[in-house]
Every structure is written in structure tokens, then in C-alpha cells.
N, C-alpha and C. Protein backbone atom coordinates (compact mmCIF):
# COMPACT_ATOMS: atom_id res chain seq x y z
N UNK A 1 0.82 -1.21 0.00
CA UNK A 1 0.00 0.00 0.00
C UNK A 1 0.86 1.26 0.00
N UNK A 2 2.46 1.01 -0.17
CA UNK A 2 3.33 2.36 -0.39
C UNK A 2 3.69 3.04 0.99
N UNK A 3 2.99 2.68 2.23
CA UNK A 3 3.41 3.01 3.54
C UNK A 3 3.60 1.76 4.26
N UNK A 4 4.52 0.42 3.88
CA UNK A 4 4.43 -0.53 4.33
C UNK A 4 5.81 -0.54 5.29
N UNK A 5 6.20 0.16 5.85
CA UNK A 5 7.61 1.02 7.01
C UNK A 5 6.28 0.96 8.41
N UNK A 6 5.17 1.33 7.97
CA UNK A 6 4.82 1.77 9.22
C UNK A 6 3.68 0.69 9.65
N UNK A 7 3.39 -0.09 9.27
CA UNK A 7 2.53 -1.27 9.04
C UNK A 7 2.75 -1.94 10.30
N UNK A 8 1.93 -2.52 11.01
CA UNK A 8 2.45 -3.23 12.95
C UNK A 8 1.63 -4.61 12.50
N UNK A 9 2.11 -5.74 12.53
CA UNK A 9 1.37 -6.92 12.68
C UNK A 9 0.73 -6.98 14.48
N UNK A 10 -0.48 -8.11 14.00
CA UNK A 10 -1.03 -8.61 15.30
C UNK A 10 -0.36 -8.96 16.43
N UNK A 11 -1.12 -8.97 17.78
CA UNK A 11 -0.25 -10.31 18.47
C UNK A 11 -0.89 -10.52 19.00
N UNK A 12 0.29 -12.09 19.13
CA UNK A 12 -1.06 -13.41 19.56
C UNK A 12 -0.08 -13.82 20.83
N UNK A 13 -0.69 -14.44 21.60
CA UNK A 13 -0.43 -14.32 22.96
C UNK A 13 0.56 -15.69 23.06
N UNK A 14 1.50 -15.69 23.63
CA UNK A 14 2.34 -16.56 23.30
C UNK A 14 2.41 -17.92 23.15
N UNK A 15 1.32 -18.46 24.28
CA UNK A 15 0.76 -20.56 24.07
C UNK A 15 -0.36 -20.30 23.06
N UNK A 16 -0.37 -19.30 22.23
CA UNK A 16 -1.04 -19.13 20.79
C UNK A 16 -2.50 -19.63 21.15
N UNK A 17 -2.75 -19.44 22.26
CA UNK A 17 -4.13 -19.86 22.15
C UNK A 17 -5.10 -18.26 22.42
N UNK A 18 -5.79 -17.63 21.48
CA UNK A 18 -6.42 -16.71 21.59
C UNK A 18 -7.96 -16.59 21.99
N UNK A 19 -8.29 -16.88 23.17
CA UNK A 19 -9.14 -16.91 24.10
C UNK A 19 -10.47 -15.56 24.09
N UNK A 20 -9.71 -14.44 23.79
CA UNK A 20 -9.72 -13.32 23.95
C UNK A 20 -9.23 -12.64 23.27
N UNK A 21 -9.76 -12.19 21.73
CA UNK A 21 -9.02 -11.01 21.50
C UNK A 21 -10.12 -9.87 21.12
N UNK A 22 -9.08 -8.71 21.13
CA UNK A 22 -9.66 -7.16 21.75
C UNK A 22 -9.03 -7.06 20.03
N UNK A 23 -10.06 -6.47 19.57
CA UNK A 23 -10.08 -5.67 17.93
C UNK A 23 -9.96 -4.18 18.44
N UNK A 24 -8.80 -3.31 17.85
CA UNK A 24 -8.42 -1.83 18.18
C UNK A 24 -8.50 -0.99 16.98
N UNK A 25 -8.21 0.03 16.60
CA UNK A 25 -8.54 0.73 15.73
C UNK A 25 -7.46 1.14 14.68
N UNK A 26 -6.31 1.28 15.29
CA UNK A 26 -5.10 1.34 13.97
C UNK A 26 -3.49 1.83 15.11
N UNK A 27 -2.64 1.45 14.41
CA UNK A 27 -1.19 1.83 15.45
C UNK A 27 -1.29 3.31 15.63
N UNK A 28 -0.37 3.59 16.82
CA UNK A 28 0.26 4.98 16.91
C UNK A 28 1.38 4.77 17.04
N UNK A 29 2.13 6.07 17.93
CA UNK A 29 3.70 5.82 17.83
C UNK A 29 4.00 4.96 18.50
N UNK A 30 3.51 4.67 19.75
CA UNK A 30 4.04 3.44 20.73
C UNK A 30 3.81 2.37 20.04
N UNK A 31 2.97 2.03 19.62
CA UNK A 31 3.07 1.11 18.33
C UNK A 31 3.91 0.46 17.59
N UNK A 32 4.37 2.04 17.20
CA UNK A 32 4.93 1.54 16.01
C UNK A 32 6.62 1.35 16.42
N UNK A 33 6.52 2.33 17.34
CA UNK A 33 7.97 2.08 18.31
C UNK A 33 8.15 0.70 18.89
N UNK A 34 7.29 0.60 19.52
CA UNK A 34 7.26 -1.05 20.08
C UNK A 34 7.09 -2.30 19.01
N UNK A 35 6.49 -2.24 17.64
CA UNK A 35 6.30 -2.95 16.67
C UNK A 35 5.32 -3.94 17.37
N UNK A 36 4.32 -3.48 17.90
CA UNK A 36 3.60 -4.57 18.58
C UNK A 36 1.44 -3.39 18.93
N UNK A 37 0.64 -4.20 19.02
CA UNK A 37 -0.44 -2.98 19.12
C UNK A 37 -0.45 -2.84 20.87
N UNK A 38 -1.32 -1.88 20.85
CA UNK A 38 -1.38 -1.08 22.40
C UNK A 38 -0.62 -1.12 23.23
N UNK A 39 0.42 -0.56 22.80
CA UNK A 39 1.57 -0.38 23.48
C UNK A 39 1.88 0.78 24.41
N UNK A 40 0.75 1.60 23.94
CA UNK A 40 1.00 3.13 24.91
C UNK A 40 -0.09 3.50 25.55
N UNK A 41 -0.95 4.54 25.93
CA UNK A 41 -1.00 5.08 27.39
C UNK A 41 -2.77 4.08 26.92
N UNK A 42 -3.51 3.97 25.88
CA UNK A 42 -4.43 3.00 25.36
C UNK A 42 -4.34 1.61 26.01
N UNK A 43 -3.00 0.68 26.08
CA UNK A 43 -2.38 -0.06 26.63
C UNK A 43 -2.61 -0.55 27.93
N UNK A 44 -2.35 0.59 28.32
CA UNK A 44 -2.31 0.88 30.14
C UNK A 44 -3.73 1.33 30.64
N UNK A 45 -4.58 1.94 29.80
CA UNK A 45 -5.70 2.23 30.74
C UNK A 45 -6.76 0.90 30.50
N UNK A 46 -6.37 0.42 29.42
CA UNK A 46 -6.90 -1.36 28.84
C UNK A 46 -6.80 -2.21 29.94
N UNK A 47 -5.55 -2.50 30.31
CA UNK A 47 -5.07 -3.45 31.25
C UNK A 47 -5.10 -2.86 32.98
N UNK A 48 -5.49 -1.46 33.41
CA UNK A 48 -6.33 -1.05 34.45
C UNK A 48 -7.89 -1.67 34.62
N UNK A 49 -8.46 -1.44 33.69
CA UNK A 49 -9.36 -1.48 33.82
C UNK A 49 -9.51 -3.16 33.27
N UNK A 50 -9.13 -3.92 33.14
CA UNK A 50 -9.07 -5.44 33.42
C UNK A 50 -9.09 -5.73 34.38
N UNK A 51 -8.07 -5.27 35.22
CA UNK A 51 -7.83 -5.64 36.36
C UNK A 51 -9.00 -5.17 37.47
N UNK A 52 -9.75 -3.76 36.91
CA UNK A 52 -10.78 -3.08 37.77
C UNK A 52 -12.17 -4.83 37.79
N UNK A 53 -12.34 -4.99 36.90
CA UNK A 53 -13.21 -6.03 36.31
C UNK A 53 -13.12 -7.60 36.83
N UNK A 54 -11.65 -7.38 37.44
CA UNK A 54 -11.29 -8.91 37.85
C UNK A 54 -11.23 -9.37 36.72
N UNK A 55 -10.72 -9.20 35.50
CA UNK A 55 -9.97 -10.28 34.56
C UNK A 55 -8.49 -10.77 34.59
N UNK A 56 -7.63 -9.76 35.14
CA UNK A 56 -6.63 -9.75 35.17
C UNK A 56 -5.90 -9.60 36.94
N UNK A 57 -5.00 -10.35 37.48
CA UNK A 57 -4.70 -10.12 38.87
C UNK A 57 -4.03 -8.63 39.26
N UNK A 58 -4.03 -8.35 40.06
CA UNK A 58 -3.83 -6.95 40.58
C UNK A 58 -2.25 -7.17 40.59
N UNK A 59 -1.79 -8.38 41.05
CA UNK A 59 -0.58 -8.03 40.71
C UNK A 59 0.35 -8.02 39.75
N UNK A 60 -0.16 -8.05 38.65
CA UNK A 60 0.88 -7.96 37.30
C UNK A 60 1.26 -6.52 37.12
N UNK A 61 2.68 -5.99 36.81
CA UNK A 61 3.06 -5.15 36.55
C UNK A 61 2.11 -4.21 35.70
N UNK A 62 1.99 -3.05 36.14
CA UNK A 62 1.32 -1.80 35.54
C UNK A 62 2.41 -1.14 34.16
N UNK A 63 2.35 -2.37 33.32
CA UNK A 63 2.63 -2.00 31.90
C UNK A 63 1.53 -1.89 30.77
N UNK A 64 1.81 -0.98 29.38
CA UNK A 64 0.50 -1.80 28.57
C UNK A 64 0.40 -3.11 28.48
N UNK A 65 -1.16 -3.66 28.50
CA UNK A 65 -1.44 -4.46 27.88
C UNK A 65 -0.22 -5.15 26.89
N UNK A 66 -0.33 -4.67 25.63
CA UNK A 66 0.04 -5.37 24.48
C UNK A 66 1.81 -5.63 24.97
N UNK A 67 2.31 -5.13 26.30
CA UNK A 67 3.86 -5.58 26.29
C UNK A 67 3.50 -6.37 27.29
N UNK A 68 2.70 -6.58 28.16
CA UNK A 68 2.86 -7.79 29.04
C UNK A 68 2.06 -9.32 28.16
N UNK A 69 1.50 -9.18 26.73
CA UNK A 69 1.30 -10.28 26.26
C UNK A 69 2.60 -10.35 25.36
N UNK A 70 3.13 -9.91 25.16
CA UNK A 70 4.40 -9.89 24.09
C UNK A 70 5.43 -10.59 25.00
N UNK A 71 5.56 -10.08 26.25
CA UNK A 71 6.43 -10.81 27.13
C UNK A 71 5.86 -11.91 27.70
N UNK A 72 5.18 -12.42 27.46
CA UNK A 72 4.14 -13.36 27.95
C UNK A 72 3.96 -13.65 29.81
N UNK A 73 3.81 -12.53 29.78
CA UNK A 73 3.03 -12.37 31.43
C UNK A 73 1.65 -12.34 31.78
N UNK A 74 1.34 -12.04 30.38
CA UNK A 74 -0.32 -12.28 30.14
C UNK A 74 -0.40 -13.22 29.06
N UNK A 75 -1.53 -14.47 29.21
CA UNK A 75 -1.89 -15.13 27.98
C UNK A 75 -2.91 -15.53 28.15
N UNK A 76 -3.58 -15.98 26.97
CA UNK A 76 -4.93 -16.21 26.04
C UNK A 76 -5.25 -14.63 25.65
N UNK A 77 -4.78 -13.32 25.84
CA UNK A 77 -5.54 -12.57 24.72
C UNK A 77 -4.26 -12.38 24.00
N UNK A 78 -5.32 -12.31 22.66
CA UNK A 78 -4.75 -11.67 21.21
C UNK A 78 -5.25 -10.36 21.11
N UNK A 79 -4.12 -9.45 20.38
CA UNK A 79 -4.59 -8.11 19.59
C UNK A 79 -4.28 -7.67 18.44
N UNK A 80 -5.56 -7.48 17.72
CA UNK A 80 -5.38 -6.99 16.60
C UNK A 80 -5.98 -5.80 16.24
N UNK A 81 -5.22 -4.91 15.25
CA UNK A 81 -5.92 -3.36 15.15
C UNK A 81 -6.41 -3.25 13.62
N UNK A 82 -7.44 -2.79 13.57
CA UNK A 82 -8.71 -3.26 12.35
C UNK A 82 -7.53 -2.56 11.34
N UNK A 83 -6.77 -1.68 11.02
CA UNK A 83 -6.05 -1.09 9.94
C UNK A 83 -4.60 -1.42 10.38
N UNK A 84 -3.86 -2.15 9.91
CA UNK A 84 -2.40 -2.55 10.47
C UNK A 84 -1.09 -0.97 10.05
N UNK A 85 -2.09 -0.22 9.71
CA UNK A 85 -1.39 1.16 9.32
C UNK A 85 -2.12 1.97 9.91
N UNK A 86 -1.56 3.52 10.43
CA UNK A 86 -2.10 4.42 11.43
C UNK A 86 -2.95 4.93 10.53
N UNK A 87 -4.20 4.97 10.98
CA UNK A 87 -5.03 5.77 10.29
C UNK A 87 -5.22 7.37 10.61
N UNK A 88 -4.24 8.08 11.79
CA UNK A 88 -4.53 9.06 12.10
C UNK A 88 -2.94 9.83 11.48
N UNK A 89 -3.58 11.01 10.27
CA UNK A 89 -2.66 11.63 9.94
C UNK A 89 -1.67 12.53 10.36
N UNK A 90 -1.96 12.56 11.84
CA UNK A 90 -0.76 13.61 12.72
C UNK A 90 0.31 12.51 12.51
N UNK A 91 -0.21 11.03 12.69
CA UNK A 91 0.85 10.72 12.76
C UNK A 91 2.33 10.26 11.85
N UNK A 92 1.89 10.56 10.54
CA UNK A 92 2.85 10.90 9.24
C UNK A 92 3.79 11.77 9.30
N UNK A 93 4.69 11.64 9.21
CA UNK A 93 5.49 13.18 9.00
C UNK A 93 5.23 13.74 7.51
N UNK A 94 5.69 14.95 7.62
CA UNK A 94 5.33 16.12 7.10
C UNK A 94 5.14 15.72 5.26
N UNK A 95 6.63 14.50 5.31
CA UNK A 95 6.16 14.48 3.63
C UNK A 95 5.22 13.63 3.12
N UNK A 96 5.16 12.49 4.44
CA UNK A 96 3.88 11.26 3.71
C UNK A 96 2.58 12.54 3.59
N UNK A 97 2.17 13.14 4.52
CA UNK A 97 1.04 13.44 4.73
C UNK A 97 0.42 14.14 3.30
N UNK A 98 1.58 14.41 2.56
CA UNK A 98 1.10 14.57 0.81
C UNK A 98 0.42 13.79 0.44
N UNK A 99 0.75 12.11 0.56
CA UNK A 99 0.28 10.94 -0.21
C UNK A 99 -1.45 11.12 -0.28
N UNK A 100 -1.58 10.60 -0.75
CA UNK A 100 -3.11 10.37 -1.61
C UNK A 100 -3.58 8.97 -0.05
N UNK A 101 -2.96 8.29 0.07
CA UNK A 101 -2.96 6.97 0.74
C UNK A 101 -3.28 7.20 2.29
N UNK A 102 -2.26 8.41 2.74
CA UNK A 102 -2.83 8.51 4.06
C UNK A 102 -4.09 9.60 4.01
N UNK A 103 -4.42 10.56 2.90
CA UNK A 103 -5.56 11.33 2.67
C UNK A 103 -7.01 10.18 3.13
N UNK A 104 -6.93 9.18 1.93
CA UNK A 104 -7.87 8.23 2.11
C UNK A 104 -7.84 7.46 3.82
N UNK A 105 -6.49 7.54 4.04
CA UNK A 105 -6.86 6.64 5.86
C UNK A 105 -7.30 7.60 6.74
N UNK A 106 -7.20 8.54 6.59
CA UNK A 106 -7.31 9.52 7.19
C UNK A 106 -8.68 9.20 7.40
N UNK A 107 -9.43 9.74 6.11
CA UNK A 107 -10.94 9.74 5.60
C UNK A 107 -11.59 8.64 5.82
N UNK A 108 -11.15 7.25 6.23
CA UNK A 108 -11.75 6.34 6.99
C UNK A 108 -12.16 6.37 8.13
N UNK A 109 -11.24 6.50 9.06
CA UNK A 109 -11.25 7.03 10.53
C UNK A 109 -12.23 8.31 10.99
N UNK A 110 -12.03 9.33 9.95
CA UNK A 110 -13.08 10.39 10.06
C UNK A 110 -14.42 9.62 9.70
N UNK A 111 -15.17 9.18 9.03
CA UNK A 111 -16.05 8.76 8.98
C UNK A 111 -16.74 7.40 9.95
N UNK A 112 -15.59 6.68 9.89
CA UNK A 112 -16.56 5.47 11.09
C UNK A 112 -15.68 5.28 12.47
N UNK A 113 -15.42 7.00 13.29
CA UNK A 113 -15.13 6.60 14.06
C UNK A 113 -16.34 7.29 14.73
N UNK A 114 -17.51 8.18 14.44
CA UNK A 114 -18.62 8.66 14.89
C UNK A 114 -19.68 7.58 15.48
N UNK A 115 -20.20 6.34 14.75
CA UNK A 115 -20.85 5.66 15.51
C UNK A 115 -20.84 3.75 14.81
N UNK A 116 -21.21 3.28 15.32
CA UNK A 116 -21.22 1.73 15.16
C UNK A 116 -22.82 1.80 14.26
N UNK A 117 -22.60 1.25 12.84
CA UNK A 117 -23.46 1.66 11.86
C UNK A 117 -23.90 -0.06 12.26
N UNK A 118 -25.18 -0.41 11.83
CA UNK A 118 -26.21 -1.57 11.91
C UNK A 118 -25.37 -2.39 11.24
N UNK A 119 -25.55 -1.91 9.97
CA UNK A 119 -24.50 -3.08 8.78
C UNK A 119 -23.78 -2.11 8.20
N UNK A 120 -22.51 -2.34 8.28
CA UNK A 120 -21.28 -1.69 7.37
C UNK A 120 -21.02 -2.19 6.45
N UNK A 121 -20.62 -2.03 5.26
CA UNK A 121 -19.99 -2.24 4.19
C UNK A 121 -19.05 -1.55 3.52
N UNK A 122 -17.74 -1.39 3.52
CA UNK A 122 -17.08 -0.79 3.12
C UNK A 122 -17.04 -0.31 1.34
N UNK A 123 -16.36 0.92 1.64
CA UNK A 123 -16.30 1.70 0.32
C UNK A 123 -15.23 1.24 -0.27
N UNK A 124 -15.55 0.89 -1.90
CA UNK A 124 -14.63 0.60 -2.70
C UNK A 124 -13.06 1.26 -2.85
N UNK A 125 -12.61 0.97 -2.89
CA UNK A 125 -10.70 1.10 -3.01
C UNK A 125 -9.72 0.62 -1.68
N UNK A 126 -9.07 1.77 -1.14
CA UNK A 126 -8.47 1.78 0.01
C UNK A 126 -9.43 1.18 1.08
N UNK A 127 -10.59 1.34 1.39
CA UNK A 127 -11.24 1.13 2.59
C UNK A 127 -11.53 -0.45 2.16
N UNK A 128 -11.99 -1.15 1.05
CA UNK A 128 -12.53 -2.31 0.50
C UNK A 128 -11.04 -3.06 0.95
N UNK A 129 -10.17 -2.84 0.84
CA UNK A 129 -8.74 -3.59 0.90
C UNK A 129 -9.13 -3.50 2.04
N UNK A 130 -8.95 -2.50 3.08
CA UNK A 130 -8.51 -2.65 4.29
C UNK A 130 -9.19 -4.02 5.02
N UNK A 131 -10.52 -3.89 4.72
CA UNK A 131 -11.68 -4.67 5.64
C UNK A 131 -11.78 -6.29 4.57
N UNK A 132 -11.13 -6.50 3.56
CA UNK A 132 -10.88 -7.55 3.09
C UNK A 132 -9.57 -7.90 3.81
N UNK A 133 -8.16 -7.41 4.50
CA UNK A 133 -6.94 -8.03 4.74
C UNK A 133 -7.44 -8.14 6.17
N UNK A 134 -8.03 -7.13 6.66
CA UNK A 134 -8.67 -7.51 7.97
C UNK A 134 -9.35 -8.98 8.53
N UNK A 135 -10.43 -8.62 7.49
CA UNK A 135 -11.06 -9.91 7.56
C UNK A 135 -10.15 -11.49 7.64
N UNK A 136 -9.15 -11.35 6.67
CA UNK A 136 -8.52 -12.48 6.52
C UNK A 136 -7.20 -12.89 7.68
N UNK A 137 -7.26 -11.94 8.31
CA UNK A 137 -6.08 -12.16 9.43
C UNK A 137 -7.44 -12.12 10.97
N UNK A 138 -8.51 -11.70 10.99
CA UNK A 138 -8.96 -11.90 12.05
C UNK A 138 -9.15 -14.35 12.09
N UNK A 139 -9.82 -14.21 10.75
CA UNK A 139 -10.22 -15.50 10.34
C UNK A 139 -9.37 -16.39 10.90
N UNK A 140 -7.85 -15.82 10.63
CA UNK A 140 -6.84 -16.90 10.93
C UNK A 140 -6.54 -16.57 12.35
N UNK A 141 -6.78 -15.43 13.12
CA UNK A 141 -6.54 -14.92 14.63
C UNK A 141 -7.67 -16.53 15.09
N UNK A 142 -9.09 -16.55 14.74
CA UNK A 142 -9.66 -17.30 15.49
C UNK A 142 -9.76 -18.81 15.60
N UNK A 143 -9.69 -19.25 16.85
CA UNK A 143 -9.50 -20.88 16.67
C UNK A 143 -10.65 -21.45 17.67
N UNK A 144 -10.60 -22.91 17.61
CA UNK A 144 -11.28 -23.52 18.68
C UNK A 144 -11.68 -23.01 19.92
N UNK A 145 -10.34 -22.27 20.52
CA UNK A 145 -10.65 -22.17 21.67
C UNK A 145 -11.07 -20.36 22.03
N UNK A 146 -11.46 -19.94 21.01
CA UNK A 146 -11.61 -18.34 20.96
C UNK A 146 -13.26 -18.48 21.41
N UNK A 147 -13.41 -17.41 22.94
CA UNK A 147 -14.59 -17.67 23.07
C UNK A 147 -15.28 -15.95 22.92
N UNK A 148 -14.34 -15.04 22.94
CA UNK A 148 -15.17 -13.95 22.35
C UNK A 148 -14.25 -13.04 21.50
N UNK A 149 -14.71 -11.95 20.70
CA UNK A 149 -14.29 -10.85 19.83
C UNK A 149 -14.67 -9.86 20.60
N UNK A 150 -13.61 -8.62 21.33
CA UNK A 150 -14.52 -7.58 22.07
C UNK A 150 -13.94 -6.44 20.76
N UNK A 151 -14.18 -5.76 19.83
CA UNK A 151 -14.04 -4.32 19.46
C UNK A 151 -14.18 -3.17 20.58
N UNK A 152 -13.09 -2.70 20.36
CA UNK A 152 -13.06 -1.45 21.40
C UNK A 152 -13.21 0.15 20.24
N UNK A 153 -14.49 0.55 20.50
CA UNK A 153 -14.84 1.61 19.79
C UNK A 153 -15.28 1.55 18.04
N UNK A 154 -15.39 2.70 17.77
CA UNK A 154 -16.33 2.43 17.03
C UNK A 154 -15.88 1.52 14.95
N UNK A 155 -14.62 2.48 15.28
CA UNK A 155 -13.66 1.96 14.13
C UNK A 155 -13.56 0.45 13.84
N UNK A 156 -13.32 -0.14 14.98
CA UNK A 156 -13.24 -1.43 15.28
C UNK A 156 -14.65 -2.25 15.01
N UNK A 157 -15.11 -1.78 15.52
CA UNK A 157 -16.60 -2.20 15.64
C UNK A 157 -16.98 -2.48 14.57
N UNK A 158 -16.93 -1.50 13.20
CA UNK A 158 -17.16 -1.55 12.30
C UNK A 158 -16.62 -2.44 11.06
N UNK A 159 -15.31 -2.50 11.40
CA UNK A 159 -14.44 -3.66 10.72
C UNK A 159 -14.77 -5.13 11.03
N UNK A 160 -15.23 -5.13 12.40
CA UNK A 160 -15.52 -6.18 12.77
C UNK A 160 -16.89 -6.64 11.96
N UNK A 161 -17.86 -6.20 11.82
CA UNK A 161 -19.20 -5.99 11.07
C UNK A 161 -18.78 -6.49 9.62
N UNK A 162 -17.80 -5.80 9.18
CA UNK A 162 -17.67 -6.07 7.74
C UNK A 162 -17.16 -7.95 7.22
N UNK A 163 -17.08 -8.75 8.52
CA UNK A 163 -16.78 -10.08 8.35
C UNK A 163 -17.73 -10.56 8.51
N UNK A 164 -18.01 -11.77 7.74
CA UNK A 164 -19.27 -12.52 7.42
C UNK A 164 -18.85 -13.87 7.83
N UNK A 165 -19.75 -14.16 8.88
CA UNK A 165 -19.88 -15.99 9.02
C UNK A 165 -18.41 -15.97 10.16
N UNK A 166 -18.35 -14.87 11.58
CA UNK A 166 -17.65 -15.51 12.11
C UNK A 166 -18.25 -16.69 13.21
N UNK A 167 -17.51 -17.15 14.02
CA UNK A 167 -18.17 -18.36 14.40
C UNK A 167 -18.01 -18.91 15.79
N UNK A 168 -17.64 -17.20 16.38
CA UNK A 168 -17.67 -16.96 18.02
C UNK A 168 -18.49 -15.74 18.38
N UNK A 169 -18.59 -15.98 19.72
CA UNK A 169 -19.61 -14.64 20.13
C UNK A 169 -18.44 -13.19 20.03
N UNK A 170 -19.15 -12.13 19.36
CA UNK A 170 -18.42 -10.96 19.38
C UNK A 170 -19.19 -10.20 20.17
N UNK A 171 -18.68 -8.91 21.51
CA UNK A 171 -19.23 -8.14 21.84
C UNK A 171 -19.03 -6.67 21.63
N UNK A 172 -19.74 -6.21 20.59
CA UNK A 172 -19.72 -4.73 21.01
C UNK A 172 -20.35 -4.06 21.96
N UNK A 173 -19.58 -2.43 22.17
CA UNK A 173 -20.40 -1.54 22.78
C UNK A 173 -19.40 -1.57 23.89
N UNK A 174 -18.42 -1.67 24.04
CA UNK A 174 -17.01 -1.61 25.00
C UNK A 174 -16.09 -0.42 23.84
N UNK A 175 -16.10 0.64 25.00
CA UNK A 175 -15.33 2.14 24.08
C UNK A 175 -13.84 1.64 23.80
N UNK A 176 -13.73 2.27 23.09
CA UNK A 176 -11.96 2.51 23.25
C UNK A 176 -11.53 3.20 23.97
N UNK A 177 -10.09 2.64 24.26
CA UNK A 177 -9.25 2.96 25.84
C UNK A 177 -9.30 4.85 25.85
N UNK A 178 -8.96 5.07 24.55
CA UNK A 178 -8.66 6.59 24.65
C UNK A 178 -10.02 7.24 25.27
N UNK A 179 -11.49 6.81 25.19
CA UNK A 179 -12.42 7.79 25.17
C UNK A 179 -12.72 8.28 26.68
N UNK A 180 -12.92 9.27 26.65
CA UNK A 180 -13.01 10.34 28.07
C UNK A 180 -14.26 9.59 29.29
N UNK A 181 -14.93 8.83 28.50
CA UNK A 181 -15.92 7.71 29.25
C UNK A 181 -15.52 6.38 29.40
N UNK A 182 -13.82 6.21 29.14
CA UNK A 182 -13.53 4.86 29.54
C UNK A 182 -13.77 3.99 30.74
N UNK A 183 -13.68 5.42 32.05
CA UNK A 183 -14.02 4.20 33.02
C UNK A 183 -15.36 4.56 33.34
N UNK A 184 -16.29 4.82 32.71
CA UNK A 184 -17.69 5.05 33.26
C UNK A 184 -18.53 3.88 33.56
N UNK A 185 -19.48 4.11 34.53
CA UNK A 185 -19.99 3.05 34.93
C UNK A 185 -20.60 2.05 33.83
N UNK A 186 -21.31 2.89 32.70
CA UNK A 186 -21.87 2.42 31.17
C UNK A 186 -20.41 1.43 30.81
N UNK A 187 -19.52 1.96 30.36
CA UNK A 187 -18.63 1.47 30.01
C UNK A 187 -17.59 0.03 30.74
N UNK A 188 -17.33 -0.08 32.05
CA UNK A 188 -17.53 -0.95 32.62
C UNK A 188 -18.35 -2.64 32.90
N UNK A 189 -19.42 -2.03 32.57
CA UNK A 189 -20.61 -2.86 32.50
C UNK A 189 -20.15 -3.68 31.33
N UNK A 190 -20.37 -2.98 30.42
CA UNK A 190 -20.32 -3.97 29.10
C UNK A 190 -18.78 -4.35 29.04
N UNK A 191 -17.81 -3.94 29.52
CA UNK A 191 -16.46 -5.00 29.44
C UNK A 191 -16.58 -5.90 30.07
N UNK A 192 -17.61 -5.98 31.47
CA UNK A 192 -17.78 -7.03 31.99
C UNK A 192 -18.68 -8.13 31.38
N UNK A 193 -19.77 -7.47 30.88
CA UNK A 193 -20.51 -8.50 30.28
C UNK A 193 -20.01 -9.03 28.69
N UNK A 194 -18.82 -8.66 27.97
CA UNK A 194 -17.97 -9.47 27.21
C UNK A 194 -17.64 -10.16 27.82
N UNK A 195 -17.01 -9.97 29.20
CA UNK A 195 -15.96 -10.65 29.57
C UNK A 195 -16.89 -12.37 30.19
N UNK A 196 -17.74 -12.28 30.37
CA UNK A 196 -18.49 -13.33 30.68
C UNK A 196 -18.59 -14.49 29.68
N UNK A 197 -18.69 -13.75 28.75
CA UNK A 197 -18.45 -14.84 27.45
C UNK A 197 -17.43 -15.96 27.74
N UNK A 198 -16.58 -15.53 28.14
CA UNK A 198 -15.14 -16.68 28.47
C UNK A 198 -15.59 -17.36 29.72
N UNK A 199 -16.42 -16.81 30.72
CA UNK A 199 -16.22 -17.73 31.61
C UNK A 199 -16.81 -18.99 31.33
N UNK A 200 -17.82 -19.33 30.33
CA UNK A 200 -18.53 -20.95 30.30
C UNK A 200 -17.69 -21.94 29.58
């Protein structure tokens, strides 16, 4: 796609069994610095609020998320971010932000990060790729033992929508880490009631 320098693959939790994975919205710099997803302050308020929920023990180091499954201090979740390229154009320097390529990612993110649409279908070109390579790396993210899909916000949400015939429970309606209502009581609730999915 001509910005393939800044591109972050998934990760899968190290006894590869993905129990749990959290769909995110696209890298940033910690990201892309770390070469791994939610690596920065998204990361950390993720894996707080796990722990607020009782998914996670209180005593694991207060790192992000995505570096305590990379180091495998955490396992069974996987993460994957619906665009494996940043969709937010601050984060280009000065000469990509010419490209035509991050114009269009840009223009994704502006449009379905407002609300979780009934049925999505993506728009032909750049966006049609995205939610087709998506699709095909969530497919192979899920196995036997995957008992839910949580999307965090709305980007996600939506990518997630655009796959047909998956064949575990997915929960939306759990924000993303960044939003100013992350730890609200609304918001809470429904990480917990994803999180129930795993317990049967």
C-alpha cells in the first residue's frame, strides 16, 4: 500500500491460544515504536481497567497491555488493530502526509469513528482492501478455543461488522481505551458482560 515502514502486525499471545481477542482501531507511535499494538497510554488504561473487572490479577506489573502479552506475562488474549497502518494523519510526518494513501486513511477514521453503523460495508478502493486483509487475518486470529471478539470503539466495531460468518460470540459496545468515558460506569458494565463470554 506504499506506507508498508509503518505497518504493525497482530499479536497473539504466546501458548497461541487466543481466548480473547480485543479488535483496536489502527497503530500509533508506541506502536509503532514497540512494533507490537497497544503499546502506549491505550495499553495501560486497557489493562487497568481489566484488572478493575477482575480479569486480570492486581498483581501484574502496571505495563500496557500489548507488552505484558508480548512478554508473555499475560496469555490467552490476542490483539489486533482493524487497519495494520495508522489511520490518524498527525501521525505521518510532514512528507507522507502529501500521499493520496494517508488522505484516504485519514478519511476512513473520520467517517466510522462517529458511531457503530447496523450493517457496514465498506467503500470501494483503500477502505474495501482494508476490511478484506482484515477480515482475513482476524479468520486466521480465530481458533477452537476463541470464546469472544470484544471491538473497542467504534472503528473497530465496524471492521468487525464487515466479516461474514464468524463463528464466536463478538461483543460490542465496550469504548476505546482513549475515550473520556472509559471508566464510566456504562462502560464498565459492558467489558464485563464481554468478559463473561469466556467464563462458560
Amino acid at each position: 500500500m506504499g506506507l508498508c515502514k509503518f505497518k504493525v502486525d497482530d499479536l497473539t499471545s504466546k501458548n497461541n491460544i487466543s481466548q480473547i481477542i480485543f479488535i483496536l482501531e489502527s497503530p500509533h507511535k508506541d506502536e509503532y515504536i514497540h512494533s507490537h499494538p497497544i503499546a502506549g497510554q491505550a495499553g495501560t488504561r486497557l489493562l487497568s481497567l481489566l484488572k478493575r473487572v477482575g480479569a486480570i490479577p492486581n498483581d501484574i506489573p502496571n505495563k500496557p497491555l500489548g507488552c505484558l502479552i508480548k512478554s508473555g506475562e499475560i496469555l490467552n488474549i490476542s490483539i489486533m488493530n482493524a487497519s495494520p497502518f495508522p489511520l490518524d494523519k498527525n501521525f505521518y510526518c510532514q512528507q507522507a502526509c502529501n500521499s493520496k494513501m494517508v488522505d484516504a486513511l485519514a478519511e476512513i477514521k473520520n467517517r466510522l469513528q462517529k458511531h457503530t453503523q447496523t450493517v457496514y460495508k465498506p467503500r470501494e478502493g483503500v477502505e474495501s482492501k482494508l476490511c478484506n486483509d482484515f477480515s482475513e487475518r482476524l479468520r486466521n486470529m480465530i481458533a477452537d478455543k476463541t470464546k469472544v471478539i470484544i471491538p473497542l470503539g467504534h472503528v473497530a466495531s465496524n471492521f468487525v461488522k464487515s466479516v461474514q460468518g464468524i463463528n464466536c460470540k463478538v461483543h460490542f459496545g465496550v469504548m476505546h481505551p482513549s475515550a473520556r468515558e472509559w471508566e464510566s460506569a456504562d462502560n464498565i458494565k459492558q467489558l464485563r458482560l464481554a468478559l463473561t463470554d469466556t467464563e462458560s
